[in-house]
Structures are given as structure tokens and as C-alpha cells.
Protein backbone atom coordinates (compact mmCIF):
# COMPACT_ATOMS: atom_id res chain seq x y z
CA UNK A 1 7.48 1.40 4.63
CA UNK A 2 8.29 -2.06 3.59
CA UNK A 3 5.48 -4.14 2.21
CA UNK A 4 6.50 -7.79 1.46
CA UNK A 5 6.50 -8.68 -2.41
CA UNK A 6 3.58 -11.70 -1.05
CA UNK A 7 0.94 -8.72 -0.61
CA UNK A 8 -1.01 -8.13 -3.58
CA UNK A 9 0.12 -4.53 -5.15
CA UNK A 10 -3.60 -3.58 -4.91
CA UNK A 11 -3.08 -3.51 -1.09
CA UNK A 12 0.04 -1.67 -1.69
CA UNK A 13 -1.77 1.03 -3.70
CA UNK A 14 -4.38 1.07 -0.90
CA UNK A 15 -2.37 1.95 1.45
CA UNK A 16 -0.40 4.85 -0.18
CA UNK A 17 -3.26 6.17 -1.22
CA UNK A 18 -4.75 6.21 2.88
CA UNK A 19 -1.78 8.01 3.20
CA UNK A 20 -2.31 10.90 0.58
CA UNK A 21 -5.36 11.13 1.22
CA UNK A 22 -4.86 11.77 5.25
């Protein structure tokens, strides 16, 4: 997964946890 440094970390986060959650 590569997330471009530009995208806040909080979106980062977000994502990841989408994924643990699913």
C-alpha cells in the first residue's frame, strides 16, 4: 500500500484501520 507522504497521516490511520476492522 503506498500512501504519498502529501496525505495527512490521519488519512493514513483511517485507512488501516478500514482494513482491520473489515
Amino acid at each position: 500500500m503506498f500512501v504519498m507522504p502529501r496525505i495527512n497521516s490521519r488519512k493514513k490511520a483511517y485507512l488501516l484501520l478500514e482494513l482491520y476492522v473489515m
